[in-house]
Protein backbone atom coordinates (compact mmCIF):
# COMPACT_ATOMS: atom_id res chain seq x y z
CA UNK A 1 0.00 0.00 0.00
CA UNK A 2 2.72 2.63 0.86
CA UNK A 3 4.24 1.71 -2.45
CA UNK A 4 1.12 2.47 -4.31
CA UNK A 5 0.65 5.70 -2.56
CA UNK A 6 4.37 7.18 -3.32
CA UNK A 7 4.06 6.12 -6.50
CA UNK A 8 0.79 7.75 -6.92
CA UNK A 9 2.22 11.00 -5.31
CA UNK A 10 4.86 11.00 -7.83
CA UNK A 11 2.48 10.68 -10.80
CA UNK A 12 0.32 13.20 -9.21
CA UNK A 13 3.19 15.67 -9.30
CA UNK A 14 4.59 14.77 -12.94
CA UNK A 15 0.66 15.96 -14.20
CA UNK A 16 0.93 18.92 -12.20
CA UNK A 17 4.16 19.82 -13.46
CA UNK A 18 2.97 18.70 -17.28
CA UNK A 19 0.03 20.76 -16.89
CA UNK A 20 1.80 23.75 -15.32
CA UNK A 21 4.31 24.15 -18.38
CA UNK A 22 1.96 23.13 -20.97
CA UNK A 23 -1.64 25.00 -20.32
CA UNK A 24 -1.06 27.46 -17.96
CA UNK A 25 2.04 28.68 -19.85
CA UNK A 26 -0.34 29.01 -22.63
CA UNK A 27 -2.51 31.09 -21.07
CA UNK A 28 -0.10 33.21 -19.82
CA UNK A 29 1.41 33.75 -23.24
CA UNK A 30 -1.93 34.70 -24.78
CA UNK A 31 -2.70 36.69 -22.02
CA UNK A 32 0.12 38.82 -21.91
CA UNK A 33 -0.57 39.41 -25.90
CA UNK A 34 -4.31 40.00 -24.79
CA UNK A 35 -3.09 43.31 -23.14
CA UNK A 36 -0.11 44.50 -25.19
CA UNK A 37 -2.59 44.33 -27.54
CA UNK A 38 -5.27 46.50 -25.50
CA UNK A 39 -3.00 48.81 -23.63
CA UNK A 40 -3.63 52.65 -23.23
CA UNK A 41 -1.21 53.67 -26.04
CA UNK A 42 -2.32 51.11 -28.10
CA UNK A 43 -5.43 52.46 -27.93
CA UNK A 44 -4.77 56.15 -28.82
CA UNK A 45 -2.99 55.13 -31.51
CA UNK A 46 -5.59 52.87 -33.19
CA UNK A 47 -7.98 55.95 -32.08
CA UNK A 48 -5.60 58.09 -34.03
CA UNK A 49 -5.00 56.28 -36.91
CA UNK A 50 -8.87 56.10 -37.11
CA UNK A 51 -9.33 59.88 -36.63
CA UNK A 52 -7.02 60.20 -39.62
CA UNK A 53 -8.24 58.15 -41.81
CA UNK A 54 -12.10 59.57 -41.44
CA UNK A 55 -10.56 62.88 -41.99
CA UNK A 56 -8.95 61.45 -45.55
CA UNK A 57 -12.19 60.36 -45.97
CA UNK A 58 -14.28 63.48 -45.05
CA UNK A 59 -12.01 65.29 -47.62
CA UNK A 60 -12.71 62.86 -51.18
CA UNK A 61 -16.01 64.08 -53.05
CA UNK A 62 -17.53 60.68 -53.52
CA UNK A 63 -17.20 58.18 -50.34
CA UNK A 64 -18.87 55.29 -51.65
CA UNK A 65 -18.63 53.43 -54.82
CA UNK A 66 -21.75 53.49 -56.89
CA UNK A 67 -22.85 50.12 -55.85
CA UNK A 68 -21.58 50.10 -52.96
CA UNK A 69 -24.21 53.12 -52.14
CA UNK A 70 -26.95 51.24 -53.75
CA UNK A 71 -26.89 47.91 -52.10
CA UNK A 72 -26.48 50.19 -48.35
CA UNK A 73 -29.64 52.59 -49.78
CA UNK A 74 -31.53 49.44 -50.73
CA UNK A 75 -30.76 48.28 -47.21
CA UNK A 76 -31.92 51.18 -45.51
CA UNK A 77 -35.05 51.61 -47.18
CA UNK A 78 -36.17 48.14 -46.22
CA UNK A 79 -34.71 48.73 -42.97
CA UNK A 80 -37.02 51.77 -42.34
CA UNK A 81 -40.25 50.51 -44.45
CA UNK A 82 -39.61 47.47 -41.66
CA UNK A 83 -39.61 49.75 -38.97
CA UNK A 84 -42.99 51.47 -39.60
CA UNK A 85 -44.97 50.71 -36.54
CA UNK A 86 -48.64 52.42 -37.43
């Protein structure tokens, strides 16, 4: 019986350590790229960029390509005929 339970213990303690550097090292990894992804700074410069390119945008004569505009103005005409609640 003793025999079983150290050799139990030490099987116990290989799957901790497998799971330890396998999974939870995994985690960690993606976590850390979770919020280097979403820190501050990264965030005023996305916000920037964004900013930027609207006010590209804002300045071109035409925004949308001609079908482009008439599959989103066929949209929103069903959209609001939809919406009529009488």
């Amino acid at each position: 019986m003793k025999k079983f339970i150290i050799k139990s213990s030490i099987i116990f303690i290989f799957c901790l350590l497998f799971f330890r550097f396998t999974f939870i090292s995994l985690v960690n990894n993606y976590e850390q790229k979770f919020y280097s992804n979403f820190s501050e700074s990264k965030r005023l410069e996305i916000k920037q960029s964004l900013m930027n390119s609207l006010k590209k945008t804002n300045e071109k004569e035409r925004i949308l390509y001609p079908e482009d505009a008439e599959i989103i103005g066929t949209f929103i005409r069903k959209v609001i005929n939809e919406l009529k609640l009488n």
